[in-house]
Protein backbone atom coordinates (compact mmCIF):
# COMPACT_ATOMS: atom_id res chain seq x y z
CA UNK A 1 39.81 42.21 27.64
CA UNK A 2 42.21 44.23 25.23
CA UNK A 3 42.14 47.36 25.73
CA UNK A 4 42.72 49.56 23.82
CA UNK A 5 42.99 47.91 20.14
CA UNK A 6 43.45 49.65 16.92
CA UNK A 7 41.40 48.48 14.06
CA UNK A 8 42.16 47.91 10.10
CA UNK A 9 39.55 47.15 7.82
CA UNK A 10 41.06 45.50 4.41
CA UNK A 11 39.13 46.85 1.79
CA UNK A 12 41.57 46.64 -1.12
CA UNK A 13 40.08 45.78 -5.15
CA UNK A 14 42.37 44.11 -7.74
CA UNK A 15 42.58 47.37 -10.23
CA UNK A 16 40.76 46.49 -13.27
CA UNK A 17 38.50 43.94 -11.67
CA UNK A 18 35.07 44.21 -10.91
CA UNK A 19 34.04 41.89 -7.59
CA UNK A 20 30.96 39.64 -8.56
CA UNK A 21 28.84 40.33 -5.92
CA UNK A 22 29.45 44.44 -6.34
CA UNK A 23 28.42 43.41 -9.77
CA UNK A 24 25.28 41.54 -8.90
CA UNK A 25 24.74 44.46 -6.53
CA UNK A 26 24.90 47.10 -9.41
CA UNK A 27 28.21 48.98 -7.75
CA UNK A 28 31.36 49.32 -7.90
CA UNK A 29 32.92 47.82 -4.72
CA UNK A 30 31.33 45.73 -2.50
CA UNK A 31 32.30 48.06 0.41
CA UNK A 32 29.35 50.33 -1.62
CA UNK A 33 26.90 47.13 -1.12
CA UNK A 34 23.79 49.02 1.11
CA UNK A 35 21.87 46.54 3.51
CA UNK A 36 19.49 47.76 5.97
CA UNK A 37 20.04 51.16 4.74
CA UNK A 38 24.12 51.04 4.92
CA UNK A 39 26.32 50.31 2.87
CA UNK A 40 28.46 47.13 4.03
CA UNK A 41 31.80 50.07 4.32
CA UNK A 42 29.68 51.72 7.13
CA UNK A 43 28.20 48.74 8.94
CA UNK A 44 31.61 47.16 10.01
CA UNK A 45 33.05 50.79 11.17
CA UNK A 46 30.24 50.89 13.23
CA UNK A 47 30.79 47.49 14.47
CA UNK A 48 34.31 48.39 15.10
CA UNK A 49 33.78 51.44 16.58
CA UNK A 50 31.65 50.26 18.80
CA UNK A 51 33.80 47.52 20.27
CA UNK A 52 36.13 49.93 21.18
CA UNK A 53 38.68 50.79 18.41
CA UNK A 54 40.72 53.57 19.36
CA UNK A 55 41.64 54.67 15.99
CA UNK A 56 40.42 52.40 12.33
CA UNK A 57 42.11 52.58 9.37
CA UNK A 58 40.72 51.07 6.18
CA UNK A 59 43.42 49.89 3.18
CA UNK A 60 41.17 51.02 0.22
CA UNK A 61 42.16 52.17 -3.03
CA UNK A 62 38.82 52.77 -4.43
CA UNK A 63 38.37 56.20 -4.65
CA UNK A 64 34.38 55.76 -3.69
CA UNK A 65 35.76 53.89 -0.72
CA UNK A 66 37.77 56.96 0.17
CA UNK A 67 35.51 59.13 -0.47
CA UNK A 68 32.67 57.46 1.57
CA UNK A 69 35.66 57.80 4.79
CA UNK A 70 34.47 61.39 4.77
CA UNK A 71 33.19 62.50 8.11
CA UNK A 72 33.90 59.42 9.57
CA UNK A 73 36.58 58.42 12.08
CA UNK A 74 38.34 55.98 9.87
CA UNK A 75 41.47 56.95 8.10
CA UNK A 76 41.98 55.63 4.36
CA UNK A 77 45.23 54.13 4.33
CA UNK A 78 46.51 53.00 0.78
CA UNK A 79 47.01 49.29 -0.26
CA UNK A 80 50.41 47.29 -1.18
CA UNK A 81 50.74 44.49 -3.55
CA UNK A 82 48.95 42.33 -1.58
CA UNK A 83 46.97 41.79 1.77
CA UNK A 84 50.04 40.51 3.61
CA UNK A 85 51.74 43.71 2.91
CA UNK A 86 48.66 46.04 3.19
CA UNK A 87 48.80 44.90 6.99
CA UNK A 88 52.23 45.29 7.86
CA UNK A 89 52.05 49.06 6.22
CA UNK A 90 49.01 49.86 7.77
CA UNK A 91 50.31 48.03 11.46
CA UNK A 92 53.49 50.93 11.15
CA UNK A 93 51.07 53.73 10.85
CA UNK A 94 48.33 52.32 13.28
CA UNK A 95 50.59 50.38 16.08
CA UNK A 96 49.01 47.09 18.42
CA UNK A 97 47.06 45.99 19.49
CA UNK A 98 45.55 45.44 15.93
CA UNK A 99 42.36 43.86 15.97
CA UNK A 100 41.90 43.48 11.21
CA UNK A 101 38.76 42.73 9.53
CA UNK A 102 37.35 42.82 6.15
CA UNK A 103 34.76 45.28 4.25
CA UNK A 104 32.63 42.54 3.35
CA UNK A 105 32.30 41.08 6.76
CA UNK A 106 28.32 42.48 6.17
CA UNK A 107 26.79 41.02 9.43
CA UNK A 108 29.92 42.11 12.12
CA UNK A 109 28.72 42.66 15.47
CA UNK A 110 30.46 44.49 18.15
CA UNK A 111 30.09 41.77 20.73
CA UNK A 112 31.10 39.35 18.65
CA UNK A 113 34.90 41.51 18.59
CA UNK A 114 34.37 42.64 22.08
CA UNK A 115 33.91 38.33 22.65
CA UNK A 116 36.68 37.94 20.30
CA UNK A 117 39.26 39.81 22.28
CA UNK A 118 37.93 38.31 25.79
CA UNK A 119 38.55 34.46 24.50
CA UNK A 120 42.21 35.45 23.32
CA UNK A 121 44.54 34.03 26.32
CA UNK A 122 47.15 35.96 27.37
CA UNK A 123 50.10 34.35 25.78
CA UNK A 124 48.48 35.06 22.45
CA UNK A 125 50.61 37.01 20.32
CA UNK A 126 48.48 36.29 17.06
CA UNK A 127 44.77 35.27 17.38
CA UNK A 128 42.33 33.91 14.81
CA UNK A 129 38.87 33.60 15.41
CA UNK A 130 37.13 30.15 13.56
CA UNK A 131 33.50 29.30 13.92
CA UNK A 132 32.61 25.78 14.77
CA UNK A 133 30.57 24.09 11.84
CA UNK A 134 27.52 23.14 13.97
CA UNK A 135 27.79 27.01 14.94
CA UNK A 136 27.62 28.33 11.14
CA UNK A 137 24.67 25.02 10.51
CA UNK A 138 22.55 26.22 13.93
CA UNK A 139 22.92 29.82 12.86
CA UNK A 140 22.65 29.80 8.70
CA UNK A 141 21.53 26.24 8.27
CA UNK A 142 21.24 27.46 4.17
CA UNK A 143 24.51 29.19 4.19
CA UNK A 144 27.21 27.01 2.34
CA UNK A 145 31.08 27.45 3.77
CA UNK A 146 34.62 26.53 3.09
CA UNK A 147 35.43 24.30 6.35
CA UNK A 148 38.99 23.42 7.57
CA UNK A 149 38.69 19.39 8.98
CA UNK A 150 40.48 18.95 12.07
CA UNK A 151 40.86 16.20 14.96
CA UNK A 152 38.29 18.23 16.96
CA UNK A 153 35.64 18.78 13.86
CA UNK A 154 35.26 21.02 11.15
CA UNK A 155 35.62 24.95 11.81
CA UNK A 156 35.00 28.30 9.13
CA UNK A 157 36.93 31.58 9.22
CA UNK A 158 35.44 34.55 10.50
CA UNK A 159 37.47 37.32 9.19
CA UNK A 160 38.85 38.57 12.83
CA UNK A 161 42.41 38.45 13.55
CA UNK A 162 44.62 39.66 16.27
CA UNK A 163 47.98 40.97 16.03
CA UNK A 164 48.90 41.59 19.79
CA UNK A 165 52.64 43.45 19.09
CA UNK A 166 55.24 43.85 17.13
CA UNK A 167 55.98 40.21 17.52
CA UNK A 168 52.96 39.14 15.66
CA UNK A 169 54.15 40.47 12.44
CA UNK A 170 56.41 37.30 12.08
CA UNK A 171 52.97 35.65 10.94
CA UNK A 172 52.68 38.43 8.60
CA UNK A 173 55.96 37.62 7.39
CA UNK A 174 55.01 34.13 6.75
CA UNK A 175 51.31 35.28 5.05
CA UNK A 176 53.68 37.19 2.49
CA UNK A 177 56.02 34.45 1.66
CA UNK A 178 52.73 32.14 1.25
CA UNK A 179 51.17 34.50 -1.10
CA UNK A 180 54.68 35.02 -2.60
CA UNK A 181 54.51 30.93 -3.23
CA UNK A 182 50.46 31.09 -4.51
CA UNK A 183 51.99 29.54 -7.79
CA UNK A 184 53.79 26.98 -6.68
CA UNK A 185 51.91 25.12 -4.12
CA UNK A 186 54.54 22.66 -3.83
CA UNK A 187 57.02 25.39 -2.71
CA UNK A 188 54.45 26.11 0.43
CA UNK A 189 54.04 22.06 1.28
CA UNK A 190 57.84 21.82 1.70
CA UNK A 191 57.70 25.56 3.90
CA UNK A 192 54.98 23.77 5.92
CA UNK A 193 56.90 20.43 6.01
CA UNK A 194 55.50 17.15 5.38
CA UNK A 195 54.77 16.00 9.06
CA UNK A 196 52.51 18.82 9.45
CA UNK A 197 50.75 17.93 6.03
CA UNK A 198 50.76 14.37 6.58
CA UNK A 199 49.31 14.83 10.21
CA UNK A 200 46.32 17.21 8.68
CA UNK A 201 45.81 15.32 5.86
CA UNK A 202 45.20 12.08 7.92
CA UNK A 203 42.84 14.15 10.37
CA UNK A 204 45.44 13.72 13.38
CA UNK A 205 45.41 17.60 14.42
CA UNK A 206 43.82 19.54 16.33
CA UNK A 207 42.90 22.87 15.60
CA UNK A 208 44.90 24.38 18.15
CA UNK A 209 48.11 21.66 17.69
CA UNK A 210 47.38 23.39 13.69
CA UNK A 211 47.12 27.32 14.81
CA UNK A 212 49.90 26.80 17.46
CA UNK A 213 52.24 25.08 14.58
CA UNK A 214 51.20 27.16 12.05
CA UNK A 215 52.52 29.85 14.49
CA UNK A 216 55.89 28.43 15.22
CA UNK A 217 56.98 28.35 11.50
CA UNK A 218 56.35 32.18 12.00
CA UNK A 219 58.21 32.14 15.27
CA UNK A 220 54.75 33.53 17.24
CA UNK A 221 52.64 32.05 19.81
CA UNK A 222 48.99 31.72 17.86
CA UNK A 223 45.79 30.93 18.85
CA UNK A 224 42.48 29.91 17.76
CA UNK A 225 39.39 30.99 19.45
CA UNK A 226 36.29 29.71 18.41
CA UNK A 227 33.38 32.14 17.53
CA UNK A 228 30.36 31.92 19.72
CA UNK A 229 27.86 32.44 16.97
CA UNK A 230 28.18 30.82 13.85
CA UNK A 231 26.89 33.79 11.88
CA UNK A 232 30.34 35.38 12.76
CA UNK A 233 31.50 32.80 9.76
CA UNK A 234 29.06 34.65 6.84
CA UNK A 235 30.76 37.39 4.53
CA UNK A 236 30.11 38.58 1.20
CA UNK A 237 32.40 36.65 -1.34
CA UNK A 238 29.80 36.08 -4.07
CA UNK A 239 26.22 36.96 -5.06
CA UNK A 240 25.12 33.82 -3.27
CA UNK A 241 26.41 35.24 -0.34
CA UNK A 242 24.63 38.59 -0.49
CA UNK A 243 21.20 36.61 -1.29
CA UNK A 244 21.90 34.95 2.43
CA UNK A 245 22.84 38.12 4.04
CA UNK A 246 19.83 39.97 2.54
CA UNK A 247 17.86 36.72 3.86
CA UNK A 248 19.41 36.87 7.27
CA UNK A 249 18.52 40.47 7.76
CA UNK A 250 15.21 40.38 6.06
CA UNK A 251 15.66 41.73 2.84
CA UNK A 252 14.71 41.07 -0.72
CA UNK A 253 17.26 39.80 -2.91
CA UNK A 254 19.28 42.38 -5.06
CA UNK A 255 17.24 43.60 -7.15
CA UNK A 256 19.25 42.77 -10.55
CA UNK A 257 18.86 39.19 -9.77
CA UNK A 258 14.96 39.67 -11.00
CA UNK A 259 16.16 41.00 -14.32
CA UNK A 260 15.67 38.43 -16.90
């Protein structure tokens, strides 16, 4: 087990921009989304807090996100140009073991981060957490992901990362330069190099020969752990999405999606 971790919570909005399922919601940020009686911004603190954290931060700058930070034990820190950034600001103020999530990660459980941090090996200096597609299928059989094909099967993100030390921000590093590159996909295939294309592309790796190379362009040892329940893979990205959640909990369907 790691103990203790720190916690961030990306919960960063493009200014200007209203997310479609806080639209199809009725408010402003999806962090504001309320199921079972909280608001998606409250469920994952508790998650986290409840695993363990020792201190959260959460990159907002919403000022309803702030706001709703008041009386809790979360900390708003403020976001950079991007999400790659966001974490190596917030990593200076809130120090490693950093365990990051996302607001919209509505179903978070603390087991599943308490789990999480158990499966990470040792040598780990950066840890993703990927659920197994027969996972999400067993668990959300309705529920309709973005899979990564590997060697080994098909796996789905799950919004929990590790960053063990100050070693790990080498991936963070790399995350910027990719995001730099967003533009010119080209740019990232020759950063990435075309064995390690070729090899994916053709279904010859692994996910772990993928994490652990992935992790060597950012001069870290990486690791995947796979998630034990496939729900682990469900977040909020679009109205769809909160119609499963709602589902999965037992909920009606926002109610805006009645309105003619």
């Amino acid at each position: 087990m790691i103990q203790p971790f720190k916690a961030l919570i990306l919960a960063g909005s493009r200014p200007g921009e209203v997310d479609p399922a806080a639209a199809y919601a009725g408010v402003a940020h999806k962090g504001l989304i309320v199921l079972q009686g909280q608001t998606l911004l409250a469920r994952v603190l508790g998650a986290v807090e409840a695993a363990g954290a020792s201190e959260i931060g959460v990159s907002a700058n919403d000022e309803a996100i702030k706001a709703a930070l008041a009386g809790t034990r979360a900390q708003a820190l403020p976001t950079a140009e991007g999400p790659s950034q966001s974490v190596a600001e917030a990593a200076e103020r809130l120090g490693f073991p950093l365990l990051i999530t996302t607001v919209d990660h509505a179903l978070l459980k603390p087991e599943w981060i308490t789990q999480f941090l158990a499966d990470t090996p040792d040598w780990a200096e950066v840890a993703v957490l990927l659920a197994p597609e027969a996972r999400v299928q067993a668990a959300a059989p309705q529920t309709k992901r973005t899979y990564l094909k590997f060697r080994d099967g098909r796996y789905s993100g799950c919004n929990l990362f590790l960053l063990r030390d100050a070693r790990a921000m080498g991936v963070v590093s790399l995350w910027r330069k990719v995001e730099a590159l967003r533009k010119q996909p080209w740019k990232i295939a020759a950063m990435l190099g075309p064995s390690f294309l070729l090899r994916y592309a053709l279904g010859l790796l692994t996910l772990d020969q993928a994490v652990a190379r992935l992790g060597a362009l950012a001069d870290v040892k990486a690791a995947a752990v796979r998630a034990h329940d496939g729900l682990a893979a469900v977040d909020v990205d679009k109205p769809s999405d909160l119609d499963l959640v709602r589902e999965l909990v037992g909920e009606a369907k926002s109610p805006l999606h009645f309105k003619g």
